[in-house]
N, C-alpha and C. Protein backbone atom coordinates (compact mmCIF):
# COMPACT_ATOMS: atom_id res chain seq x y z
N UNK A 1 -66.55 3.52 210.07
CA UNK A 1 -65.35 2.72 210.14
C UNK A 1 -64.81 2.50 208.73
N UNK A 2 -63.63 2.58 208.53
CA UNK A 2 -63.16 2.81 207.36
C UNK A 2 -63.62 3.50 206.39
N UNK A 3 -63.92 4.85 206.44
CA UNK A 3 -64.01 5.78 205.76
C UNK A 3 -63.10 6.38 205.37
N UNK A 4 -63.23 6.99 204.22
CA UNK A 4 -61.78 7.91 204.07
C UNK A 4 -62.78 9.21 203.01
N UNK A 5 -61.87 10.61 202.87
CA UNK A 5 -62.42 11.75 201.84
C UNK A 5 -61.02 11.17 200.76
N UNK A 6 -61.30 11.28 200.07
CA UNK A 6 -60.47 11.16 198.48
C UNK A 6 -60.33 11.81 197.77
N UNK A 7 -59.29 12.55 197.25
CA UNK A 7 -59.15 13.82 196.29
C UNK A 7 -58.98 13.32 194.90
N UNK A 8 -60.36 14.03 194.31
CA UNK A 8 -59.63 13.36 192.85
C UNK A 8 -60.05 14.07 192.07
N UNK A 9 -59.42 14.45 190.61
CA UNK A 9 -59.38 14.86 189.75
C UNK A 9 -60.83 15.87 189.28
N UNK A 10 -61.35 17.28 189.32
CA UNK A 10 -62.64 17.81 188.77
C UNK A 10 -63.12 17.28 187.41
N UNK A 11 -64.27 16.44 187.52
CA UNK A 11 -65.21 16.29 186.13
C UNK A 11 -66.30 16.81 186.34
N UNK A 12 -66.75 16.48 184.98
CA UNK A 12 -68.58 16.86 184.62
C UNK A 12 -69.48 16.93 186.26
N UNK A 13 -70.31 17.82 186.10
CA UNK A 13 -71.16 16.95 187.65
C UNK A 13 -71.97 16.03 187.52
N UNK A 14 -72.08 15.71 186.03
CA UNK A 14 -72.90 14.43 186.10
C UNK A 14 -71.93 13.14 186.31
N UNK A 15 -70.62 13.38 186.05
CA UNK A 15 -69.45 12.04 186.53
C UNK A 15 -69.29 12.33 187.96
N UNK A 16 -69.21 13.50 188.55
CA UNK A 16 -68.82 13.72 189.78
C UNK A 16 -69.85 12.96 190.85
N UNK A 17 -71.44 12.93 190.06
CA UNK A 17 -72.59 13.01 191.02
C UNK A 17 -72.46 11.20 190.47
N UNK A 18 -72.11 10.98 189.63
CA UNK A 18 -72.40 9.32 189.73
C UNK A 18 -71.08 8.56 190.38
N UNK A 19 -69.90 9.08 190.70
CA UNK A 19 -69.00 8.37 191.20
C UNK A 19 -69.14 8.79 192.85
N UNK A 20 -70.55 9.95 193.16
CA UNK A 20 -70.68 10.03 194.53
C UNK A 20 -71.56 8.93 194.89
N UNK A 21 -72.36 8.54 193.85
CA UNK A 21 -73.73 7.72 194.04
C UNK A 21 -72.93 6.13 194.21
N UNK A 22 -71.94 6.23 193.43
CA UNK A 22 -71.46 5.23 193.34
C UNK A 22 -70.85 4.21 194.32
N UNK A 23 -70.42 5.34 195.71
CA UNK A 23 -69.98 5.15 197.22
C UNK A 23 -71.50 4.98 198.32
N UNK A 24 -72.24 5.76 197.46
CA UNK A 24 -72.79 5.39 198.67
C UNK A 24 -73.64 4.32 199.46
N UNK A 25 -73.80 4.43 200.36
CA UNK A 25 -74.01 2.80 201.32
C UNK A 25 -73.22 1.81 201.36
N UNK A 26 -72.08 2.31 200.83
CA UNK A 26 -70.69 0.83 201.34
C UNK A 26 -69.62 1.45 202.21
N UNK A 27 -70.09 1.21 202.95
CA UNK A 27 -69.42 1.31 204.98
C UNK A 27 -67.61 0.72 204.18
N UNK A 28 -66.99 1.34 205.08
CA UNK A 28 -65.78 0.90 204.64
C UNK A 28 -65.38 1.52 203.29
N UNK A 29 -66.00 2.09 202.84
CA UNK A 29 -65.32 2.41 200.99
C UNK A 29 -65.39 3.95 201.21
N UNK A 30 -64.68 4.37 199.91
CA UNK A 30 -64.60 5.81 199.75
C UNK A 30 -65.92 6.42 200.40
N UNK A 31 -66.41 7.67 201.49
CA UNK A 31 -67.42 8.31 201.73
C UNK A 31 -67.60 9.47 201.23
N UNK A 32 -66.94 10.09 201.18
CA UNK A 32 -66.76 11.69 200.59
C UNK A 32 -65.81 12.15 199.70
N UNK A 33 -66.40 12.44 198.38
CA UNK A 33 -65.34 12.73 197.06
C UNK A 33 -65.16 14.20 197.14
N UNK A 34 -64.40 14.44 197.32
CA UNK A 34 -63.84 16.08 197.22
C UNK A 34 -63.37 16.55 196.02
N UNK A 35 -64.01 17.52 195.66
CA UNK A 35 -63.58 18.04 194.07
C UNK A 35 -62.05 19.20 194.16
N UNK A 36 -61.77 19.40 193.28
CA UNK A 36 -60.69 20.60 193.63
C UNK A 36 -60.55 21.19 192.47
N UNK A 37 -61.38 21.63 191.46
CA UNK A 37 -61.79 22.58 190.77
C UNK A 37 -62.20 24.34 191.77
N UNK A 38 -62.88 23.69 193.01
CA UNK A 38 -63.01 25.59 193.50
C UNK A 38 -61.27 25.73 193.87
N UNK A 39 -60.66 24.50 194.45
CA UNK A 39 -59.47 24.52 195.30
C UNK A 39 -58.29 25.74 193.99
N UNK A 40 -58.47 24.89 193.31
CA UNK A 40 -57.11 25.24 192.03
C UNK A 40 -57.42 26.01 190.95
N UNK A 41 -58.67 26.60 191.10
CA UNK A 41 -59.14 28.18 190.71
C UNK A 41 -59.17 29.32 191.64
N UNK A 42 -58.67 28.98 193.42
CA UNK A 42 -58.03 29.48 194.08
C UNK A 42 -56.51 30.03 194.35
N UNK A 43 -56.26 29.18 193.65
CA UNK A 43 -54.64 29.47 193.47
C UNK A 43 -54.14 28.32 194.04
N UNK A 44 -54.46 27.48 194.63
CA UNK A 44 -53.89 26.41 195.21
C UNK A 44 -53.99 24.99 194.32
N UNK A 45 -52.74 24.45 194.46
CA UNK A 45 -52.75 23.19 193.84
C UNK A 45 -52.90 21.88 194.99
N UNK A 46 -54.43 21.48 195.09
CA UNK A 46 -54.79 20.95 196.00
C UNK A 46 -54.05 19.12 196.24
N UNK A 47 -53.78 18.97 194.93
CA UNK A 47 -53.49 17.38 194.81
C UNK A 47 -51.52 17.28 194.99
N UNK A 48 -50.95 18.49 195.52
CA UNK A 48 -49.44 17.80 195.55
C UNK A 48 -49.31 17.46 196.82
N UNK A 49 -49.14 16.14 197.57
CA UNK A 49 -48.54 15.47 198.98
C UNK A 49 -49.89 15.11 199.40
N UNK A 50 -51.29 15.57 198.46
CA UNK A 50 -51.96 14.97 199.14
C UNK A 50 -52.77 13.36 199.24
N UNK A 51 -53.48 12.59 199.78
CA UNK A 51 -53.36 11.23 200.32
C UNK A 51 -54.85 11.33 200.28
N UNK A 52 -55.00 10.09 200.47
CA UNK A 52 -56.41 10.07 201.56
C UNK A 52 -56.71 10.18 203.00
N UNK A 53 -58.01 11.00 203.56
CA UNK A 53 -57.92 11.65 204.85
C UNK A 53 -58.46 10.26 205.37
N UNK A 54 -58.47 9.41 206.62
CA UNK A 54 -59.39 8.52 206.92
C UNK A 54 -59.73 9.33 207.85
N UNK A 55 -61.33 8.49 208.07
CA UNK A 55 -62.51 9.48 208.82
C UNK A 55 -61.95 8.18 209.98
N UNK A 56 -61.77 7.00 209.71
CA UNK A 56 -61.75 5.80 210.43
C UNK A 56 -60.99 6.51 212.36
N UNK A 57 -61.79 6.27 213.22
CA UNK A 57 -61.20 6.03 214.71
C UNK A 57 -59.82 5.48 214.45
N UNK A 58 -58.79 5.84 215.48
CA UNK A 58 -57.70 5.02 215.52
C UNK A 58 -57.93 4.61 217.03
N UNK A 59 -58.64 3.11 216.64
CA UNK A 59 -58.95 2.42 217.69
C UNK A 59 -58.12 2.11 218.73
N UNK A 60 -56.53 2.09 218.28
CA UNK A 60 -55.12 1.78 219.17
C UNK A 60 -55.12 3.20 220.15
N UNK A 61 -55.28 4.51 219.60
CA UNK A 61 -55.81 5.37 220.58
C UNK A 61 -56.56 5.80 221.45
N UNK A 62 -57.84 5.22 221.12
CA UNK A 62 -58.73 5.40 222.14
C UNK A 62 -58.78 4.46 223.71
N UNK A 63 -57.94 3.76 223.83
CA UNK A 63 -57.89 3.15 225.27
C UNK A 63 -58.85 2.08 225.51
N UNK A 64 -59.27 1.62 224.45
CA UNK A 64 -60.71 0.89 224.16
C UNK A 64 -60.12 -0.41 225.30
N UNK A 65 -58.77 -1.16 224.53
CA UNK A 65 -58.50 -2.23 225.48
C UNK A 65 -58.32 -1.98 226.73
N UNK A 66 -57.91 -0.79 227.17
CA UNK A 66 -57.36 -0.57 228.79
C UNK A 66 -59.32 -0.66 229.53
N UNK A 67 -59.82 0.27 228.70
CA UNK A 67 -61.18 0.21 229.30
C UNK A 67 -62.00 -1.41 229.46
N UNK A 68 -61.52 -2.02 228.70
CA UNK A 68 -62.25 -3.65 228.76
C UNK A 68 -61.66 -4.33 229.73
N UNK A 69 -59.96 -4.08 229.82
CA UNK A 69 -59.78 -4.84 230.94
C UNK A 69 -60.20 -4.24 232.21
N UNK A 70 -60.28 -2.99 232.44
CA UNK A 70 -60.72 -2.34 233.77
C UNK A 70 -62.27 -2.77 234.21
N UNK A 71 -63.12 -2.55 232.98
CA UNK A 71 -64.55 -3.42 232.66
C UNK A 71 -64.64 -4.81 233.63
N UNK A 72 -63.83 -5.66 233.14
CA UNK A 72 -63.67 -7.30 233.45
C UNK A 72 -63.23 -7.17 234.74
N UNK A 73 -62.06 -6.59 234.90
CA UNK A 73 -62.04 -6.60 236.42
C UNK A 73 -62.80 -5.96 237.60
N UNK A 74 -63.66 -5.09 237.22
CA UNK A 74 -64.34 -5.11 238.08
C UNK A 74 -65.85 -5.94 238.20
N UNK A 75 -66.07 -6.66 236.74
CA UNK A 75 -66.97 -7.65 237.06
C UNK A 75 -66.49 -8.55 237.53
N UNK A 76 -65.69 -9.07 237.82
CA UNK A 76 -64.30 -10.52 238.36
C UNK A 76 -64.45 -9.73 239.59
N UNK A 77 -64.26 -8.87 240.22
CA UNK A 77 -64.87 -8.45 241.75
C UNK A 77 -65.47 -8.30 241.79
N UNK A 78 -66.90 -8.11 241.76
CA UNK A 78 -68.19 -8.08 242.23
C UNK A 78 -68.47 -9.22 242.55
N UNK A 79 -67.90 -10.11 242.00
CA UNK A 79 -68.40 -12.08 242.12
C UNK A 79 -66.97 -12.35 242.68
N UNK A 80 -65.93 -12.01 243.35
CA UNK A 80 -65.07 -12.46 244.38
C UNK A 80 -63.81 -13.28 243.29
N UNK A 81 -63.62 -12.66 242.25
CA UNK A 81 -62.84 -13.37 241.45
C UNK A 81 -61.76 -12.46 241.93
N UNK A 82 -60.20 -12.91 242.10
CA UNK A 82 -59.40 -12.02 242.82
C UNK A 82 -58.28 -11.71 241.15
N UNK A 83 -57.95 -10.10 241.03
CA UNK A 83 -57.63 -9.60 240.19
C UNK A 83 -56.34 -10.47 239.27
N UNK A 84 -55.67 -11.32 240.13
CA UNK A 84 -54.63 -11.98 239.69
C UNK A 84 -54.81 -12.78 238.41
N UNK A 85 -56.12 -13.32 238.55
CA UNK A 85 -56.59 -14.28 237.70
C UNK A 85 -56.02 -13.80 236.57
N UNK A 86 -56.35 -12.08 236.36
CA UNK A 86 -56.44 -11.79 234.71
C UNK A 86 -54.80 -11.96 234.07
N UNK A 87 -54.34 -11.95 234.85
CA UNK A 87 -53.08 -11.62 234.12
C UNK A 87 -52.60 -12.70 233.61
N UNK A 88 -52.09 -12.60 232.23
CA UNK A 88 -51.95 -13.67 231.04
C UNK A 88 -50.55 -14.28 232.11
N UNK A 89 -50.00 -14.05 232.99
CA UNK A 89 -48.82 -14.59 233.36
C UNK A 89 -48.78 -15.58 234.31
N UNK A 90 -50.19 -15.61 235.00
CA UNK A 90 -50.54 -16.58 236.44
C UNK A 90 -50.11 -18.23 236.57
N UNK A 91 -49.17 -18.19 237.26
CA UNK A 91 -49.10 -20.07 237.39
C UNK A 91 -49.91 -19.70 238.19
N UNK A 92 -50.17 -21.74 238.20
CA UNK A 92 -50.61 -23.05 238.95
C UNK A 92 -51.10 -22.32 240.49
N UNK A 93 -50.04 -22.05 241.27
CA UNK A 93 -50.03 -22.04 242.97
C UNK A 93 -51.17 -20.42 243.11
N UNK A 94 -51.05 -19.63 242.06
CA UNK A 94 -51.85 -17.93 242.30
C UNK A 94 -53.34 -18.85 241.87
N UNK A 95 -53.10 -19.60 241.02
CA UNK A 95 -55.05 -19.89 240.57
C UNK A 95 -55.29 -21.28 241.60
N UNK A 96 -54.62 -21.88 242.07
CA UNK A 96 -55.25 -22.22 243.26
C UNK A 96 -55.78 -21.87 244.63
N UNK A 97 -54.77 -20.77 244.99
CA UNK A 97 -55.32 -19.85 245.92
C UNK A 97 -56.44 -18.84 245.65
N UNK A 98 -56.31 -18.55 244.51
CA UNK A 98 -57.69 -18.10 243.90
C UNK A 98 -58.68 -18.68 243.92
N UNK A 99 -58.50 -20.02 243.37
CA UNK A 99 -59.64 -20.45 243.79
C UNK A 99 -60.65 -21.36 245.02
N UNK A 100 -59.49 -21.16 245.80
CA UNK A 100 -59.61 -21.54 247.43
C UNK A 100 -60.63 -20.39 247.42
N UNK A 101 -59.65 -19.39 247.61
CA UNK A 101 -60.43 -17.81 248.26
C UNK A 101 -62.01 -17.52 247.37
N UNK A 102 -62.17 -18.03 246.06
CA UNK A 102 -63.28 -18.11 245.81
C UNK A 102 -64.16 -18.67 246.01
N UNK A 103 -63.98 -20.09 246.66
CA UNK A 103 -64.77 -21.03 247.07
C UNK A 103 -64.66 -20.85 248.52
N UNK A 104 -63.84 -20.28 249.44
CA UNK A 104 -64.12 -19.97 250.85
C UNK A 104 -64.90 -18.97 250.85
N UNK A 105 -65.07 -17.72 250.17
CA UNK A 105 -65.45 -16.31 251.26
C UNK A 105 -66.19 -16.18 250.08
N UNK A 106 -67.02 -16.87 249.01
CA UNK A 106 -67.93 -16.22 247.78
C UNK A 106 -68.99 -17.68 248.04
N UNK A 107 -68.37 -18.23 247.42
CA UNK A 107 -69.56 -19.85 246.87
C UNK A 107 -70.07 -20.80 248.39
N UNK A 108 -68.59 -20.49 249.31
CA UNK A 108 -69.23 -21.78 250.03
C UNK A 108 -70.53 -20.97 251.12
N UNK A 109 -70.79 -19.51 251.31
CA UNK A 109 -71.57 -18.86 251.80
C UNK A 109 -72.83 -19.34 251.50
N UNK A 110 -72.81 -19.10 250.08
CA UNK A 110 -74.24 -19.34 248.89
C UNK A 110 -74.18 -20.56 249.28
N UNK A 111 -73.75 -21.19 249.16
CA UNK A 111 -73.92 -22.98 249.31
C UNK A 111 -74.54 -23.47 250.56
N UNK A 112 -74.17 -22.88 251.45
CA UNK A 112 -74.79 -23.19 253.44
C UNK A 112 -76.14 -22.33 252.85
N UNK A 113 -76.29 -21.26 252.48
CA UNK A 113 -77.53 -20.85 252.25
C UNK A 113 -78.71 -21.57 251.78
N UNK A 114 -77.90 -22.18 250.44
CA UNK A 114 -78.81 -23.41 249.60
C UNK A 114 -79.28 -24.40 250.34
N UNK A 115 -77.89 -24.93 251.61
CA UNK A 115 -78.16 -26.31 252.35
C UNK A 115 -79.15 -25.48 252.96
N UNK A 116 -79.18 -24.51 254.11
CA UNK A 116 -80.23 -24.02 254.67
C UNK A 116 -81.43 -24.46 254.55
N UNK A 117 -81.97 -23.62 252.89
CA UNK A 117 -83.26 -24.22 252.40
C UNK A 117 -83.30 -25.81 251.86
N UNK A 118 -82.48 -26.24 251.25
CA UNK A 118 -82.86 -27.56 251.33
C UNK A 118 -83.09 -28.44 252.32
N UNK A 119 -82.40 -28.34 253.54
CA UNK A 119 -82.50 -28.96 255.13
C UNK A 119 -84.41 -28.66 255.02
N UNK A 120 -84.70 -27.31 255.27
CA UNK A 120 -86.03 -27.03 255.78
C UNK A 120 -87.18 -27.48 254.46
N UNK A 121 -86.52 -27.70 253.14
CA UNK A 121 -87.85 -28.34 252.23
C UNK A 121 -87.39 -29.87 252.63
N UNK A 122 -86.54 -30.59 252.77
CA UNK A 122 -86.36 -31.85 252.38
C UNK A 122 -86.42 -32.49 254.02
N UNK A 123 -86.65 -31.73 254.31
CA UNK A 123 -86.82 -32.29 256.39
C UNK A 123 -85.64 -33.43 256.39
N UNK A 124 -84.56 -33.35 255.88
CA UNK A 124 -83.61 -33.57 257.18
C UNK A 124 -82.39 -32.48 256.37
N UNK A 125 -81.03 -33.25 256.62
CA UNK A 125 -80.21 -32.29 256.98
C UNK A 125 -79.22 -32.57 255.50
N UNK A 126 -79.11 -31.54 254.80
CA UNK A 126 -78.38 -31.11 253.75
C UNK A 126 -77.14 -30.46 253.87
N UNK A 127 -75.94 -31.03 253.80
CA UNK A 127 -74.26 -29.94 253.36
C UNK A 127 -74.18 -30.13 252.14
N UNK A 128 -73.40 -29.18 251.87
CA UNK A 128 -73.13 -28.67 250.63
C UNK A 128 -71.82 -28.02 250.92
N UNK A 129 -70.71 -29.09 250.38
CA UNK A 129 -69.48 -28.64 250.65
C UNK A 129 -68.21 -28.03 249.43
N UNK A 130 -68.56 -26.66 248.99
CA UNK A 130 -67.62 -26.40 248.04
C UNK A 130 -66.13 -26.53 248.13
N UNK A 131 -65.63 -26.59 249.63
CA UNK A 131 -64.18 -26.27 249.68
C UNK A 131 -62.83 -27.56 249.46
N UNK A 132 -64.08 -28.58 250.09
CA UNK A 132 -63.24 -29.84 250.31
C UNK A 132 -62.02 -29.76 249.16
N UNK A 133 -63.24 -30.08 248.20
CA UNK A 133 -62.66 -30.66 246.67
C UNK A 133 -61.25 -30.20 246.11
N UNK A 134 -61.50 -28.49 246.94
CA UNK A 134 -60.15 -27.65 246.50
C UNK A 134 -59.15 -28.01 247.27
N UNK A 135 -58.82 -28.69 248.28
CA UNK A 135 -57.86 -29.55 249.03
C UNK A 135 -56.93 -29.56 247.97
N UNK A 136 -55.33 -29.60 248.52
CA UNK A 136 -54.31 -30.01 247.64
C UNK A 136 -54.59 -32.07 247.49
N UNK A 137 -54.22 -32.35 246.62
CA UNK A 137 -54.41 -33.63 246.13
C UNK A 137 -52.46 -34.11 245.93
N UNK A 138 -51.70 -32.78 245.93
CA UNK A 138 -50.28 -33.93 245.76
C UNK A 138 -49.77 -34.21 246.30
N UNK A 139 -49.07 -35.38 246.16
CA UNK A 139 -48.26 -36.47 247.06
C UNK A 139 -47.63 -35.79 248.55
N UNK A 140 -46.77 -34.33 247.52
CA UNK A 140 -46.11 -33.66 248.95
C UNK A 140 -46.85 -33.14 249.74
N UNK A 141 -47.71 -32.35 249.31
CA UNK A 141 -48.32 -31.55 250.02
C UNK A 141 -49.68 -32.25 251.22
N UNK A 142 -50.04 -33.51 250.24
CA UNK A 142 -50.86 -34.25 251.34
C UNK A 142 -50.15 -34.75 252.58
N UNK A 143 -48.54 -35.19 252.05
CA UNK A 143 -47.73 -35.68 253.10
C UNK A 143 -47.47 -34.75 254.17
N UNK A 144 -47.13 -33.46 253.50
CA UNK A 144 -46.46 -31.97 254.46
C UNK A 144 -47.90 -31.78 255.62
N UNK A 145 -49.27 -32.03 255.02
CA UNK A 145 -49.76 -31.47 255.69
C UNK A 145 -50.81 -32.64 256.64
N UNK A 146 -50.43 -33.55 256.60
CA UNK A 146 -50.50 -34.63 257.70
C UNK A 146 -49.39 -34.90 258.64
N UNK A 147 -48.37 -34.56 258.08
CA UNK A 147 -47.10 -34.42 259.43
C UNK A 147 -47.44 -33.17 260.06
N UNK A 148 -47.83 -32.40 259.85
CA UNK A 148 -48.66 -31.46 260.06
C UNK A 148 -49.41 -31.47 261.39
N UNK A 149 -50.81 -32.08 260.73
CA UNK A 149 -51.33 -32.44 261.82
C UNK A 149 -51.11 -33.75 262.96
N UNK A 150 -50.38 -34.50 262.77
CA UNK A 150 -49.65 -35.43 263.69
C UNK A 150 -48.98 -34.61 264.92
N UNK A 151 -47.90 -34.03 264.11
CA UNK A 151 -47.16 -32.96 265.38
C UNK A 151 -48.29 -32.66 266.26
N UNK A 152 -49.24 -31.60 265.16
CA UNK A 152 -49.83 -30.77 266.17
C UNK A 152 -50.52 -31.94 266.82
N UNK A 153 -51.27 -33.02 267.01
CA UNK A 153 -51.74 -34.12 267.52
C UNK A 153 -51.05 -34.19 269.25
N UNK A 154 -49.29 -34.82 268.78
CA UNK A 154 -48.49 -34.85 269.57
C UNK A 154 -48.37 -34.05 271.00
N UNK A 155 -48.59 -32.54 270.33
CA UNK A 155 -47.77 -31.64 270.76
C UNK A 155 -49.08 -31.21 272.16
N UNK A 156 -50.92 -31.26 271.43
CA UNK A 156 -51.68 -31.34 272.16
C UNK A 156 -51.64 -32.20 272.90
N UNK A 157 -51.08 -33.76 272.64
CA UNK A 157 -51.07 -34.29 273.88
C UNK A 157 -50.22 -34.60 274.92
N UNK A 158 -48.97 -33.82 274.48
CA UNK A 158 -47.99 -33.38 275.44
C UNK A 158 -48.67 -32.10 276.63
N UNK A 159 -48.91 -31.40 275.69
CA UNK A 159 -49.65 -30.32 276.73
C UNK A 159 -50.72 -30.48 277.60
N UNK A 160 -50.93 -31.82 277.51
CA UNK A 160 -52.39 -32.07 278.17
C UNK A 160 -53.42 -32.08 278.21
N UNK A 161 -53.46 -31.01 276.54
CA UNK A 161 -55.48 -31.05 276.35
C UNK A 161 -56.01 -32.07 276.00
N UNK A 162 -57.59 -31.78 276.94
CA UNK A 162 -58.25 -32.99 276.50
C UNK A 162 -58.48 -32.94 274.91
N UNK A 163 -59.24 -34.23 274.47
CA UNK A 163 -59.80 -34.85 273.48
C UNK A 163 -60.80 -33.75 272.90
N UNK A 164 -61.53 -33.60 273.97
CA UNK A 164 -62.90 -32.48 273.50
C UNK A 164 -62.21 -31.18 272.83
N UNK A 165 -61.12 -30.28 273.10
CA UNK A 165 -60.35 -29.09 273.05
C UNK A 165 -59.92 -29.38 271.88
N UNK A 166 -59.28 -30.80 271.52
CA UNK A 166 -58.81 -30.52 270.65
C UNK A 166 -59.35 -30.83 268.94
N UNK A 167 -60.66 -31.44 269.70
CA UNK A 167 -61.84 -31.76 268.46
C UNK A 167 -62.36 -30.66 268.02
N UNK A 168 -62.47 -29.43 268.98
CA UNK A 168 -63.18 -27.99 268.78
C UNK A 168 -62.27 -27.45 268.02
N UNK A 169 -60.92 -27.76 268.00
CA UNK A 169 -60.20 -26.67 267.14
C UNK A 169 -59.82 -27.32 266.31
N UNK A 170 -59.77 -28.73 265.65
CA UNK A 170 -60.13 -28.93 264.33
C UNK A 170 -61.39 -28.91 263.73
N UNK A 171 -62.96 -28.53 264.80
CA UNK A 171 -63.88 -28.45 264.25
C UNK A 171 -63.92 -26.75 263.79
N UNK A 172 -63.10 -26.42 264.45
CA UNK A 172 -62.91 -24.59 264.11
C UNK A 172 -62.57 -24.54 262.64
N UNK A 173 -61.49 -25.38 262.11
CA UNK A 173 -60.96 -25.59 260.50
C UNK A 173 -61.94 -26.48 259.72
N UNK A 174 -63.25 -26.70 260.55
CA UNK A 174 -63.47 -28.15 259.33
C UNK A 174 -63.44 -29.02 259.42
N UNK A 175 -62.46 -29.64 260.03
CA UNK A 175 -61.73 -30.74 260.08
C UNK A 175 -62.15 -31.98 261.14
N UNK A 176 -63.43 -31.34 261.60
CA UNK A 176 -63.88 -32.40 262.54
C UNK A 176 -64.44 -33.76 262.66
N UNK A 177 -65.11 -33.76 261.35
CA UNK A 177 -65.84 -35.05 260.11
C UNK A 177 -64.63 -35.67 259.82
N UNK A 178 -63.41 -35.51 259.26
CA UNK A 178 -62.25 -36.22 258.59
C UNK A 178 -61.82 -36.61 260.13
N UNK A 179 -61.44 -36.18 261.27
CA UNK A 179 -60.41 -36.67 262.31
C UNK A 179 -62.00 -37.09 263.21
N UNK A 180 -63.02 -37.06 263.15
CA UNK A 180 -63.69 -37.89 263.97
C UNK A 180 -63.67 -39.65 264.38
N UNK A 181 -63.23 -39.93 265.59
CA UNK A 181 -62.92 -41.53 265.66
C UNK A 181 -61.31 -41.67 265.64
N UNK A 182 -60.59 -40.86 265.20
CA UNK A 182 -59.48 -41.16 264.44
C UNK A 182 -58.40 -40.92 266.24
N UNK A 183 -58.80 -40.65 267.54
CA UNK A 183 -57.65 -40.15 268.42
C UNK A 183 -56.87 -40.95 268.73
């Protein structure tokens, strides 16, 4: 990394061999001194337009960043992280659904697993509830989604189902602990 060959001027080989000694083992500094004494006893005048060569990678070419983000995203899926996350542009409403969907179909699995074994070491009964928490918490949305369930309340007991029917299908969402007692 940061290497370069350097064209410079033919001396003695005892100046030549100490300004080689002189590079070496410093990473980043001149690596290779090129003489041009054989060059310009060739007929060629080696030093007009010429520069220093860098040996250095051009790291902007090699795709290094495209490969890291492709890297990350597929470790961000293997663990149920959904690809949206990465992008430097994501509002609020994409990383909450993100992280619904991560805590529904990744963590809260592992978590009933955990309660599982803790129920059977701790002899009685263990939940372990990742999703609750991710509930919307604002004003509107708590409001939108209790008129919500009111209607639907209503609308079941316009239609006639019993009590039991309609405890099963908020126990289908979850929701059976929060609306228990509550008909």
């Amino acid at each position: 990394m940061g290497s370069q060959i350097v064209p410079v001027p033919e001396g003695s080989a005892d100046d030549m061999e100490a300004l080689r000694q002189g590079f070496k083992g410093k990473r980043g500094a001149a690596l290779v001194v090129e003489g041009v004494a054989q060059a310009t006893a060739a007929g060629m005048n080696p030093n007009i337009g010429k520069s220093p060569d860098q040996l250095s990678p051009h790291l902007d070419k090699t795709l290094a960043d495209k490969l890291l983000a492709e890297a990350k995203g597929a470790v961000f899926s293997a663990f149920g992280v959904l690809p949206g996350l990465q992008n430097p542009s994501t509002t609020g409403p994409l990383v909450r659904e993100a992280q619904r969907h991560l805590a529904t179909w990744i963590l809260q699995p592992i978590a009933e697993l955990m309660a599982e074994e803790a129920t059977e070491k701790f002899g009685q009964a263990v939940k372990i509830d990742v999703h609750r928490h991710l509930q919307s918490f604002d004003a509107g949305g708590s409001a939108r989604a209790v008129a919500g369930i009111v209607q639907a309340l209503a609308q079941a007991k316009e239609a006639g189902l019993s009590d039991a029917t309609v405890q099963a299908a908020f126990g289908a969402l979850d929701w059976k602990e929060a609306l228990a007692g509550n008909e």
